[in-house]
PDB file of N, CA and C in Angstrom:
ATOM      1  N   UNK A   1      30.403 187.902  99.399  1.00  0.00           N
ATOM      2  CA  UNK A   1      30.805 188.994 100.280  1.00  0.00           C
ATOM      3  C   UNK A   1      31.972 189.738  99.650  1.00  0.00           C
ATOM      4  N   UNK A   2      31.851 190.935 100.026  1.00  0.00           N
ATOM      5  CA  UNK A   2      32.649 191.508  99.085  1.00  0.00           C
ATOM      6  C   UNK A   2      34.378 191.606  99.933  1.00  0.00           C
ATOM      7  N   UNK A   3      35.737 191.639  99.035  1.00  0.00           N
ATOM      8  CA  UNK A   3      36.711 191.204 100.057  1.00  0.00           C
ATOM      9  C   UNK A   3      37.367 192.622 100.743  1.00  0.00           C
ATOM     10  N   UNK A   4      36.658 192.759 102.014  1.00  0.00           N
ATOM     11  CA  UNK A   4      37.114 194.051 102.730  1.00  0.00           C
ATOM     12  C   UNK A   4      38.522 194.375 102.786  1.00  0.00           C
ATOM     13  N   UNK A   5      38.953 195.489 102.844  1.00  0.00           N
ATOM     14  CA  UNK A   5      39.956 195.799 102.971  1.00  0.00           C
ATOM     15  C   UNK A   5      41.080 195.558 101.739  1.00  0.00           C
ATOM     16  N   UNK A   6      40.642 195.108 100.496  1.00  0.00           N
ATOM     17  CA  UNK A   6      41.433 194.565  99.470  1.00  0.00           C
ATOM     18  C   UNK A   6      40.944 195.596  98.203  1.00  0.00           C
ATOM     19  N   UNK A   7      42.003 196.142  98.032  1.00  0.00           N
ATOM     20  CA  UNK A   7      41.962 196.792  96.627  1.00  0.00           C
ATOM     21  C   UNK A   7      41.172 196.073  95.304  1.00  0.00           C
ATOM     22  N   UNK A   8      40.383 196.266  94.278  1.00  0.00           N
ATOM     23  CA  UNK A   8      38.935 195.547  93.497  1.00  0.00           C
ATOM     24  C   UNK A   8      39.346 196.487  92.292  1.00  0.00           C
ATOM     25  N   UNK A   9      39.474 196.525  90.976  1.00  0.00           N
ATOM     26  CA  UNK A   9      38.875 196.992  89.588  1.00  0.00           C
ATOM     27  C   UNK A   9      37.433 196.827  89.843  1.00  0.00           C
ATOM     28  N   UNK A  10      37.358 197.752  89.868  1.00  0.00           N
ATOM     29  CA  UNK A  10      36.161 198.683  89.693  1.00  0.00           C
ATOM     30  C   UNK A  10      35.671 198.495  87.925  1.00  0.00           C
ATOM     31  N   UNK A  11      36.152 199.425  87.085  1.00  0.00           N
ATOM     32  CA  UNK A  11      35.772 199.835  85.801  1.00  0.00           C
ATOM     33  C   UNK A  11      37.390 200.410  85.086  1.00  0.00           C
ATOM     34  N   UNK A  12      37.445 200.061  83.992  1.00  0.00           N
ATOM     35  CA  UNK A  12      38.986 200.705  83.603  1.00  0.00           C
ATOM     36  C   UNK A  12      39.050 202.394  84.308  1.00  0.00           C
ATOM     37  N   UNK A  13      40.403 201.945  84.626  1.00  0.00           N
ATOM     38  CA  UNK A  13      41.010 203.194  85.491  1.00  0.00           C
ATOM     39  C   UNK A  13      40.330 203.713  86.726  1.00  0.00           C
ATOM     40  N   UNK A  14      39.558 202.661  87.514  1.00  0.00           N
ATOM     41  CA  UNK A  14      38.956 203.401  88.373  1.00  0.00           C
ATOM     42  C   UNK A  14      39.191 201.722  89.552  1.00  0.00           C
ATOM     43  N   UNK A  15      39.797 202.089  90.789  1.00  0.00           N
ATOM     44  CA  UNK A  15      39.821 200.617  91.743  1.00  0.00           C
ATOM     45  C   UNK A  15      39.618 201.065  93.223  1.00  0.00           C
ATOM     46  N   UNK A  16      38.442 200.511  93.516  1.00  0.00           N
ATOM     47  CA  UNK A  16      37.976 200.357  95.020  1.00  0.00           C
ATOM     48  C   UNK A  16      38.708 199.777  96.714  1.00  0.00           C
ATOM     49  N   UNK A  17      38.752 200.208  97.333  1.00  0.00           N
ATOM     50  CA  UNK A  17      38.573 199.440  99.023  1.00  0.00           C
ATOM     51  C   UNK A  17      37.846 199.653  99.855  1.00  0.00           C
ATOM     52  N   UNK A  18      37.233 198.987 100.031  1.00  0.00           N
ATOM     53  CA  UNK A  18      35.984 198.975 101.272  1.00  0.00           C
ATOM     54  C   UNK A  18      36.387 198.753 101.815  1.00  0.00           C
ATOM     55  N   UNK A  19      36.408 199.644 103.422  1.00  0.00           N
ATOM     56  CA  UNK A  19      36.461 199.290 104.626  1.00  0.00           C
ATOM     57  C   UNK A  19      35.778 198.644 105.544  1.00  0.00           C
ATOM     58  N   UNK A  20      36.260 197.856 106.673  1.00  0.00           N
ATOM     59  CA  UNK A  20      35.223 197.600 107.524  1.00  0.00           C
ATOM     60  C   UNK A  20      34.405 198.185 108.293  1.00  0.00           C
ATOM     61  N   UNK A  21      32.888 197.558 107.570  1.00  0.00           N
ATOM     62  CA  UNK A  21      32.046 198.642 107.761  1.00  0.00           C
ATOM     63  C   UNK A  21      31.780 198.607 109.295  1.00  0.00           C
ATOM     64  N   UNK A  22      30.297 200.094 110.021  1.00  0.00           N
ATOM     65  CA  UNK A  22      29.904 199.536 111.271  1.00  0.00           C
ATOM     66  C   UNK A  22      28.263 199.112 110.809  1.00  0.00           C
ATOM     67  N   UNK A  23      27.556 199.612 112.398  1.00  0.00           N
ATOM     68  CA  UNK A  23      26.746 199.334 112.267  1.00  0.00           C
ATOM     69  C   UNK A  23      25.686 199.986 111.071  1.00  0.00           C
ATOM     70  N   UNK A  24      26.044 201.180 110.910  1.00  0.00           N
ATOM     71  CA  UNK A  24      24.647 202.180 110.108  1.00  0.00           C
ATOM     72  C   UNK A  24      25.764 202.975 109.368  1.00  0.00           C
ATOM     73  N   UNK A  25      27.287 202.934 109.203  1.00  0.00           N
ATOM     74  CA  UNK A  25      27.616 203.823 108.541  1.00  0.00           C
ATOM     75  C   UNK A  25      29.047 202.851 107.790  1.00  0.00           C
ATOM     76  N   UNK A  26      29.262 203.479 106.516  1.00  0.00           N
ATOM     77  CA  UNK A  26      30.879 202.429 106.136  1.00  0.00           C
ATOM     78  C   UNK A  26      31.674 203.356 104.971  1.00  0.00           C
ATOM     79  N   UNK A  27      32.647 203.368 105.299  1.00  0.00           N
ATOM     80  CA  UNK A  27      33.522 204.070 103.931  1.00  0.00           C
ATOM     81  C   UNK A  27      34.505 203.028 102.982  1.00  0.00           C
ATOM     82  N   UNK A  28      34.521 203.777 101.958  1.00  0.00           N
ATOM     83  CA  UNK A  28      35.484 203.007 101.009  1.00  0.00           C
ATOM     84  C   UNK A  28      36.526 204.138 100.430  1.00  0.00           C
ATOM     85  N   UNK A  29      37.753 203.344  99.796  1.00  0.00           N
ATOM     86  CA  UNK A  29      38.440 204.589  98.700  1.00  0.00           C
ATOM     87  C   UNK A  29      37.922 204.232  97.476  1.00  0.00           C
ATOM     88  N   UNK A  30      38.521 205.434  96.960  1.00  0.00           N
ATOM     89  CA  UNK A  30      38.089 205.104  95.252  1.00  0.00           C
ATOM     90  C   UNK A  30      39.797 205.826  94.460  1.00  0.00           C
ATOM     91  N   UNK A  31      39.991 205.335  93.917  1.00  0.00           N
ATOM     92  CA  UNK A  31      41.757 205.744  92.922  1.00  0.00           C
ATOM     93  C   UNK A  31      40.524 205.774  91.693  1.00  0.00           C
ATOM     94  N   UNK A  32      41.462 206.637  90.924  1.00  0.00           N
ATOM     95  CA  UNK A  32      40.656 206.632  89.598  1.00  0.00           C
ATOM     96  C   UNK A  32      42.039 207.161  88.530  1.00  0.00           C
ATOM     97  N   UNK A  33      41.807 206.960  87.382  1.00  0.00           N
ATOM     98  CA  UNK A  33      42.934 207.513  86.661  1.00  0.00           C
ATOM     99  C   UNK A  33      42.661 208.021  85.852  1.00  0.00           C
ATOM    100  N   UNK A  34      43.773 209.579  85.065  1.00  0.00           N
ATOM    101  CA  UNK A  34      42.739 210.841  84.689  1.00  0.00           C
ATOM    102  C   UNK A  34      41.783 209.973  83.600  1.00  0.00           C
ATOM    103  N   UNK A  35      40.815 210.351  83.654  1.00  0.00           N
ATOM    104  CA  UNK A  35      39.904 210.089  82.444  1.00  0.00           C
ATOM    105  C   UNK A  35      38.666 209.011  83.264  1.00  0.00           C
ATOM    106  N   UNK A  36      39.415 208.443  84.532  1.00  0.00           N
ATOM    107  CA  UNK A  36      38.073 207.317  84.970  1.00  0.00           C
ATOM    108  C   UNK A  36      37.052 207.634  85.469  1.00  0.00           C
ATOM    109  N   UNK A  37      36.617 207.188  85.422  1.00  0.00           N
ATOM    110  CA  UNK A  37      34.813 207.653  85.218  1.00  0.00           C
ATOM    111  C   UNK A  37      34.069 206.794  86.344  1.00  0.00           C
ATOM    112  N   UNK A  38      33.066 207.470  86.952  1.00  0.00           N
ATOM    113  CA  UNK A  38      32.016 206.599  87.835  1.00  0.00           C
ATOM    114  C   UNK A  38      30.536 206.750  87.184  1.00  0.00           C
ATOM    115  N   UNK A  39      29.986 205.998  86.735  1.00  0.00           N
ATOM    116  CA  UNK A  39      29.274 205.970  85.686  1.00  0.00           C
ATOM    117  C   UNK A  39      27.869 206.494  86.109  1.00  0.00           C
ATOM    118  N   UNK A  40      26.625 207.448  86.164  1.00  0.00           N
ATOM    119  CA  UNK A  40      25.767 208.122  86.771  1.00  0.00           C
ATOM    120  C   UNK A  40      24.747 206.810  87.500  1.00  0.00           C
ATOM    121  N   UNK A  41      24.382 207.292  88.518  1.00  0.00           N
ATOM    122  CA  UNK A  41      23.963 205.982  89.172  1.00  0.00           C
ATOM    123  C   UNK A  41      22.770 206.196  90.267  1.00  0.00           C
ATOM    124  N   UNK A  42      22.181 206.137  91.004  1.00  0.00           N
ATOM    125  CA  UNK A  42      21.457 206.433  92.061  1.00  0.00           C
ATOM    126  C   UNK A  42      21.131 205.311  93.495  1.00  0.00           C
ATOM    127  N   UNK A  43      21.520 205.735  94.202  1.00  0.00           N
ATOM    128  CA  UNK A  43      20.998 204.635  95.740  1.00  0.00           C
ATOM    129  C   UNK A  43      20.379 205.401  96.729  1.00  0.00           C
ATOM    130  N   UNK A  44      19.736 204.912  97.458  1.00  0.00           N
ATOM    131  CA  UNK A  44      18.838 205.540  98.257  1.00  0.00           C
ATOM    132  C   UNK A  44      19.788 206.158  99.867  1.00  0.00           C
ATOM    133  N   UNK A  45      21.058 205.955  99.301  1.00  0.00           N
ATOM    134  CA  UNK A  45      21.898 205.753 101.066  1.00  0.00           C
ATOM    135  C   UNK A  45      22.438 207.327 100.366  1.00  0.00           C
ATOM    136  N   UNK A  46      22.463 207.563 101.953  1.00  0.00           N
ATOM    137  CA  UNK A  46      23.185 209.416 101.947  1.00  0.00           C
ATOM    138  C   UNK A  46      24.599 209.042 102.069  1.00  0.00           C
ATOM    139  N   UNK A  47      24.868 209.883 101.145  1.00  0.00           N
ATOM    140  CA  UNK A  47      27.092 209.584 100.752  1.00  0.00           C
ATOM    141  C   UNK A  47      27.309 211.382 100.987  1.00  0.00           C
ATOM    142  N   UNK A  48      28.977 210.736 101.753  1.00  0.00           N
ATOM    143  CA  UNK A  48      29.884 212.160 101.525  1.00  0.00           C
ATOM    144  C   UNK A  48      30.937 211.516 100.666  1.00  0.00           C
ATOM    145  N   UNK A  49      31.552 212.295 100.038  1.00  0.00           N
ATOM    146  CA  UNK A  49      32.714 211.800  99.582  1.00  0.00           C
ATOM    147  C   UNK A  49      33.924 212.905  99.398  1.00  0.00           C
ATOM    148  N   UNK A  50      34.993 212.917  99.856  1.00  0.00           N
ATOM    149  CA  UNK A  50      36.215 213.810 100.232  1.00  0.00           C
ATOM    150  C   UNK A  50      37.031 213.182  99.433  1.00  0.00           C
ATOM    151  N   UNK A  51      37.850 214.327  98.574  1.00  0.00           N
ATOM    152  CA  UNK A  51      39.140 214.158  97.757  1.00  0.00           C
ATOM    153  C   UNK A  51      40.496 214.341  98.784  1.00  0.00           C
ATOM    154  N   UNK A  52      41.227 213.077  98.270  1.00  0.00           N
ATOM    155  CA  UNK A  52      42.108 212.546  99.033  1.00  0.00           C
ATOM    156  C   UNK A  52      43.375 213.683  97.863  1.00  0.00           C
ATOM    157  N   UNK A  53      42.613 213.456  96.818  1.00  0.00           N
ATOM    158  CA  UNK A  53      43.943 214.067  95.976  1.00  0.00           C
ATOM    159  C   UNK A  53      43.468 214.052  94.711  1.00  0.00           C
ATOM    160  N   UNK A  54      44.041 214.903  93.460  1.00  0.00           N
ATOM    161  CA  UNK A  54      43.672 215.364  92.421  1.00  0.00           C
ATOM    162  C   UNK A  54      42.501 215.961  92.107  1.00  0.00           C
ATOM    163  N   UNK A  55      41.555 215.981  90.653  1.00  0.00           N
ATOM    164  CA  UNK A  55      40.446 217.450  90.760  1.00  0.00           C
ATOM    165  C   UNK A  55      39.743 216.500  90.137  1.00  0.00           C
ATOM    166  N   UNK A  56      38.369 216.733  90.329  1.00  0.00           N
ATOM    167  CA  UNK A  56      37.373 215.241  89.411  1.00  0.00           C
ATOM    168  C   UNK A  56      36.145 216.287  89.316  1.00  0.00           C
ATOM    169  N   UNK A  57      35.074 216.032  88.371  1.00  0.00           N
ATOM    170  CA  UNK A  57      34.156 216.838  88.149  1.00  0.00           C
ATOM    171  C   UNK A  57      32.150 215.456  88.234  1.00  0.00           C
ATOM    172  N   UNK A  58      32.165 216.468  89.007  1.00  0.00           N
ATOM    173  CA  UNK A  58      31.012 215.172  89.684  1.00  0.00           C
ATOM    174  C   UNK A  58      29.692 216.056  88.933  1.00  0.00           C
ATOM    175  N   UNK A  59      28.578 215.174  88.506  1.00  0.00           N
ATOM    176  CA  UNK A  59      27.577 215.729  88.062  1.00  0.00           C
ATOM    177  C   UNK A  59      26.671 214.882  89.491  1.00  0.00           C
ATOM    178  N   UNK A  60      25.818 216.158  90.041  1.00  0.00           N
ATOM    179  CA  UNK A  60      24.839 215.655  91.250  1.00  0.00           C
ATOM    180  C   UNK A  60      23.828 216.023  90.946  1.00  0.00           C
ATOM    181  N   UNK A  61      22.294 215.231  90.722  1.00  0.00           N
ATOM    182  CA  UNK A  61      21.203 215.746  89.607  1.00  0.00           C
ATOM    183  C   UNK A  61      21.487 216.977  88.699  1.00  0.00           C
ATOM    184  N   UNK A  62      21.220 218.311  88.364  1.00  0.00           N
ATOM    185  CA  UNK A  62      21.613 219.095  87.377  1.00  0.00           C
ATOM    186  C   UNK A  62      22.476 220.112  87.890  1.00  0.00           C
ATOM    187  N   UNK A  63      23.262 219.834  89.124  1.00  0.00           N
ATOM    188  CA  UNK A  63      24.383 220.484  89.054  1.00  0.00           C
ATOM    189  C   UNK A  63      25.437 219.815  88.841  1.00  0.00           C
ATOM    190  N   UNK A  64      26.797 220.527  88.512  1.00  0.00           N
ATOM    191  CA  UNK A  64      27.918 220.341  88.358  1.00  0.00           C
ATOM    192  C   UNK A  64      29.191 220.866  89.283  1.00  0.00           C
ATOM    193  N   UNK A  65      29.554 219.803  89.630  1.00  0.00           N
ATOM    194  CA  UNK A  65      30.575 220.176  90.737  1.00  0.00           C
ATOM    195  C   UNK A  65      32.240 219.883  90.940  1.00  0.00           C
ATOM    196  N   UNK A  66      32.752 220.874  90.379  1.00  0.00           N
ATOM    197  CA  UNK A  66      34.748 220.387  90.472  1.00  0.00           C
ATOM    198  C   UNK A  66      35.110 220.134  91.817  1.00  0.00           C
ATOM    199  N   UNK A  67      35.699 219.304  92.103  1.00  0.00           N
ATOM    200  CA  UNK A  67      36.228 219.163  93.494  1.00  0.00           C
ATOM    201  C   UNK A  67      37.443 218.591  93.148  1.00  0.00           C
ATOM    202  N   UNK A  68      38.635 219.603  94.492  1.00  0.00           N
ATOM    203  CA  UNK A  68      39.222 219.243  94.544  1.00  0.00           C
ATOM    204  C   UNK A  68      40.409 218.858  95.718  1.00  0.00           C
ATOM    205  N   UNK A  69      41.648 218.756  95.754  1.00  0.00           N
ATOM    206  CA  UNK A  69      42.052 217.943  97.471  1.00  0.00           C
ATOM    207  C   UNK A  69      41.702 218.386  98.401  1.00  0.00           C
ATOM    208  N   UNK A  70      40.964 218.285  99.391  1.00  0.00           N
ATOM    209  CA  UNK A  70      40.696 219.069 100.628  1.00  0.00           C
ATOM    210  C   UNK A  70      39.686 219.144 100.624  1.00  0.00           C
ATOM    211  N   UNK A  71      38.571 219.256  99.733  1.00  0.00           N
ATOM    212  CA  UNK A  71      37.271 219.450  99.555  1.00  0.00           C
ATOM    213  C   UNK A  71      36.400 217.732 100.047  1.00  0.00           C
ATOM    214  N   UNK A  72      34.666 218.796 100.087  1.00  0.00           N
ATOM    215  CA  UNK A  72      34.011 216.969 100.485  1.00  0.00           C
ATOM    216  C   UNK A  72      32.980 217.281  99.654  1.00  0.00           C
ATOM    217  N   UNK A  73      31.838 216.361  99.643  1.00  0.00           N
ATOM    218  CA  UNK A  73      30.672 216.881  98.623  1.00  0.00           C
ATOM    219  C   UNK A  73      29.663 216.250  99.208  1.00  0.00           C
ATOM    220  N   UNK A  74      28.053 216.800  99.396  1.00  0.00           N
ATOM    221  CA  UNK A  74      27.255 215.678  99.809  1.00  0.00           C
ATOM    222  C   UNK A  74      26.487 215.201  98.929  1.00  0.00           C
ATOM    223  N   UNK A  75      26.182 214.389  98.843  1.00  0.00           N
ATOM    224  CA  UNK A  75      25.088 213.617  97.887  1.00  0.00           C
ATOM    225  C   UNK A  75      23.632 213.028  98.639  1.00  0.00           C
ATOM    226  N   UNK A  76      22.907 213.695  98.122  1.00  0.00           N
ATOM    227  CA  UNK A  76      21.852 213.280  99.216  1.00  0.00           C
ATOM    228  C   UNK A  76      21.123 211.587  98.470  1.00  0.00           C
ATOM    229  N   UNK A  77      20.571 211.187  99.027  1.00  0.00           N
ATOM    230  CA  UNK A  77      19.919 209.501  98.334  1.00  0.00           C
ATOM    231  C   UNK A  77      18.963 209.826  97.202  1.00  0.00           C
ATOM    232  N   UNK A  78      18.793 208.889  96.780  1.00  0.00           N
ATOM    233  CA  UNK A  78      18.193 209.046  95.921  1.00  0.00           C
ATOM    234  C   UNK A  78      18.453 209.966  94.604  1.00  0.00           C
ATOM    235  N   UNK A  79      19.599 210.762  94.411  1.00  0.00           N
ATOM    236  CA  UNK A  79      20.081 211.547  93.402  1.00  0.00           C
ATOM    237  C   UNK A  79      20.717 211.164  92.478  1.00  0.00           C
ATOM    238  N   UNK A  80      20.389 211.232  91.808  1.00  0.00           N
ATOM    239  CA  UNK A  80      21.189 210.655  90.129  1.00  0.00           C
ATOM    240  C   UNK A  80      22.716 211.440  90.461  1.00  0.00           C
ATOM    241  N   UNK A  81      23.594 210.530  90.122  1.00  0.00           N
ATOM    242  CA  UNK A  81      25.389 211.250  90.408  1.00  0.00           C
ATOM    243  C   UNK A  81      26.060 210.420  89.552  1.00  0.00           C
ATOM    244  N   UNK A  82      27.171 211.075  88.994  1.00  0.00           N
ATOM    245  CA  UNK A  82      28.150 210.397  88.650  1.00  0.00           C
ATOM    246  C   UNK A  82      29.417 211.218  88.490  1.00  0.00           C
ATOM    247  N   UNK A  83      30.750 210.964  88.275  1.00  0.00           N
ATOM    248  CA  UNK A  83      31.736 211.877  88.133  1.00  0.00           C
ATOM    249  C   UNK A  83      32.840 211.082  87.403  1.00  0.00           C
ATOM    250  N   UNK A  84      34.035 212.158  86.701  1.00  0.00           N
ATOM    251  CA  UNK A  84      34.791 211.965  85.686  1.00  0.00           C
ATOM    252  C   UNK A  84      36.288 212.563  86.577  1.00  0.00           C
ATOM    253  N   UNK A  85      37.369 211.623  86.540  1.00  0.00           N
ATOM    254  CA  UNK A  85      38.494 212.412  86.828  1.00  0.00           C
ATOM    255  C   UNK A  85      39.228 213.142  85.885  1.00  0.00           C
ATOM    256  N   UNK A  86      39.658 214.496  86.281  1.00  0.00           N
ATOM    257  CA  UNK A  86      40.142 215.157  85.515  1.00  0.00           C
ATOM    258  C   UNK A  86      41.647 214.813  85.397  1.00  0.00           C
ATOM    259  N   UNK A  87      42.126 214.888  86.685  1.00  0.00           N
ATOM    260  CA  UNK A  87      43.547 214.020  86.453  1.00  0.00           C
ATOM    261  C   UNK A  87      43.206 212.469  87.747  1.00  0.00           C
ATOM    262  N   UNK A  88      44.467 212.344  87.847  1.00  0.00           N
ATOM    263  CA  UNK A  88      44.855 211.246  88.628  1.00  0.00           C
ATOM    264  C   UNK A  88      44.390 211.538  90.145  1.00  0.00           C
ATOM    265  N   UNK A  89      43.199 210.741  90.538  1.00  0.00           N
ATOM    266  CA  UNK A  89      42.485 211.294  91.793  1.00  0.00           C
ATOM    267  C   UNK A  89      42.413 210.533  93.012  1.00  0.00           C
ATOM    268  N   UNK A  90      42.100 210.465  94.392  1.00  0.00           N
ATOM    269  CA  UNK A  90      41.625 209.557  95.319  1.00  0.00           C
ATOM    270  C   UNK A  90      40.400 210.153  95.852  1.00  0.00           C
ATOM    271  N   UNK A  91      39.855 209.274  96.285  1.00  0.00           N
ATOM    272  CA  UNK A  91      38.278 209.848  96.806  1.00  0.00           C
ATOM    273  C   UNK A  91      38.601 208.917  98.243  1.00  0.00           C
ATOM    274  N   UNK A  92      37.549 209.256  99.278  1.00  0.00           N
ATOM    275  CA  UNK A  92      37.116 208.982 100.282  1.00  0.00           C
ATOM    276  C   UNK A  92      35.474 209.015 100.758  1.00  0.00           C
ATOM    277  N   UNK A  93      34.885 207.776 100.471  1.00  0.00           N
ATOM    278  CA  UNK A  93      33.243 207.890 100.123  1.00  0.00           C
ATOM    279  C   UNK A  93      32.845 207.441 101.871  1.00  0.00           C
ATOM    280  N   UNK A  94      32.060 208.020 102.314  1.00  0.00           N
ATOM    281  CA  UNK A  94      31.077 207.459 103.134  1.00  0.00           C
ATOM    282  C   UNK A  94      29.919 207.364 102.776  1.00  0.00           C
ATOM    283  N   UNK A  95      29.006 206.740 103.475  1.00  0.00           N
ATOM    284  CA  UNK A  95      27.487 206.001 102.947  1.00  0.00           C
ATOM    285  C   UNK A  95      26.915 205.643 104.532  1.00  0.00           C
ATOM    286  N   UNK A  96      25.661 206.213 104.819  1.00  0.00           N
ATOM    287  CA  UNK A  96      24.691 205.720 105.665  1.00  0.00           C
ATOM    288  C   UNK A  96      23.288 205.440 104.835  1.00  0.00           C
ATOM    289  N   UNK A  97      22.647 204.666 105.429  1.00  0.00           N
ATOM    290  CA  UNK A  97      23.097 203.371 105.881  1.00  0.00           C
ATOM    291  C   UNK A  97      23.802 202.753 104.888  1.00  0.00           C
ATOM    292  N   UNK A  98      24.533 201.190 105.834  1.00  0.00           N
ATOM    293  CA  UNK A  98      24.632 200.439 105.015  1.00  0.00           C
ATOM    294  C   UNK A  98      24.465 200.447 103.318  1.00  0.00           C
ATOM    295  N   UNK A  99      25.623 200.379 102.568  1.00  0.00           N
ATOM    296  CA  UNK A  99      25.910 199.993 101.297  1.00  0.00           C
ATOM    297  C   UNK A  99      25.455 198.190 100.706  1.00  0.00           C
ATOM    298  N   UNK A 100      24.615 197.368 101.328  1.00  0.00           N
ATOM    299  CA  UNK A 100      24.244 196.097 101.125  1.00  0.00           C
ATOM    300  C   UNK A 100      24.832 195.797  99.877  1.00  0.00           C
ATOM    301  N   UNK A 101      24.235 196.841  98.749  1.00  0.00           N
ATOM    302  CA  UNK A 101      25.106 196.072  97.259  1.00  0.00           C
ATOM    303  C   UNK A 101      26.267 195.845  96.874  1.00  0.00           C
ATOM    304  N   UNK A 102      27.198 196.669  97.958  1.00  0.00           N
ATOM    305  CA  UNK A 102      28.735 196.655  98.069  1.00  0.00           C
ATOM    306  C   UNK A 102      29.382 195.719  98.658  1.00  0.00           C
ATOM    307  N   UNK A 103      28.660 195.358  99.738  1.00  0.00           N
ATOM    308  CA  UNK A 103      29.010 194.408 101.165  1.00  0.00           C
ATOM    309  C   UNK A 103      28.767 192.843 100.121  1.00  0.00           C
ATOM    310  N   UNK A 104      27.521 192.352  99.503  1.00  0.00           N
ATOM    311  CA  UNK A 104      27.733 191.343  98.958  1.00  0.00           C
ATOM    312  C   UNK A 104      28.475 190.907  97.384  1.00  0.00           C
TER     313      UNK A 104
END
């Protein structure tokens, strides 16, 4: 099980917290540091994800998208995504349903 509420290394320069999730919906943070990277990936669960702070450049199937504090982005399932911080960033991810691969 994964340890809720506790800060995780992720991948160099990039560290997680999952929150406690509910029933059909759960968020996590994401810190990243300039240069950290979320590596292109795909899940079938619909994500938003809102910058808490700094500018990161997200690739969402063949678009390209800068976001930055204040901004949110959607990602629909099933879409190939990944993103690069440009500087020193925070994210704010939600996910319906359930994240299962996160939770264990």
């Amino acid at each position: 099980m994964a340890n809720i509420g506790e800060w995780e290394v992720v991948d160099k320069g990039v560290t997680r917290k999952i929150h406690q999730p509910g029933t059909h919906i759960m968020m996590m943070e994401v810190n990243f540091e300039k240069g950290g990277m979320g590596a292109e990936h795909s899940h079938p669960h619909e994500q938003f994800t809102y910058c808490l702070e700094g500018k990161l450049e997200f690739k969402v199937g063949e678009e390209t998208v800068i976001l930055s504090k204040g901004q949110s982005l959607h990602i629909p399932g099933d879409v190939i995504h990944g993103v690069i911080a440009l500087e020193q960033s925070a994210l704010l991810d939600t996910f319906t349903p359930l994240r299962e691969d996160l939770l264990k």
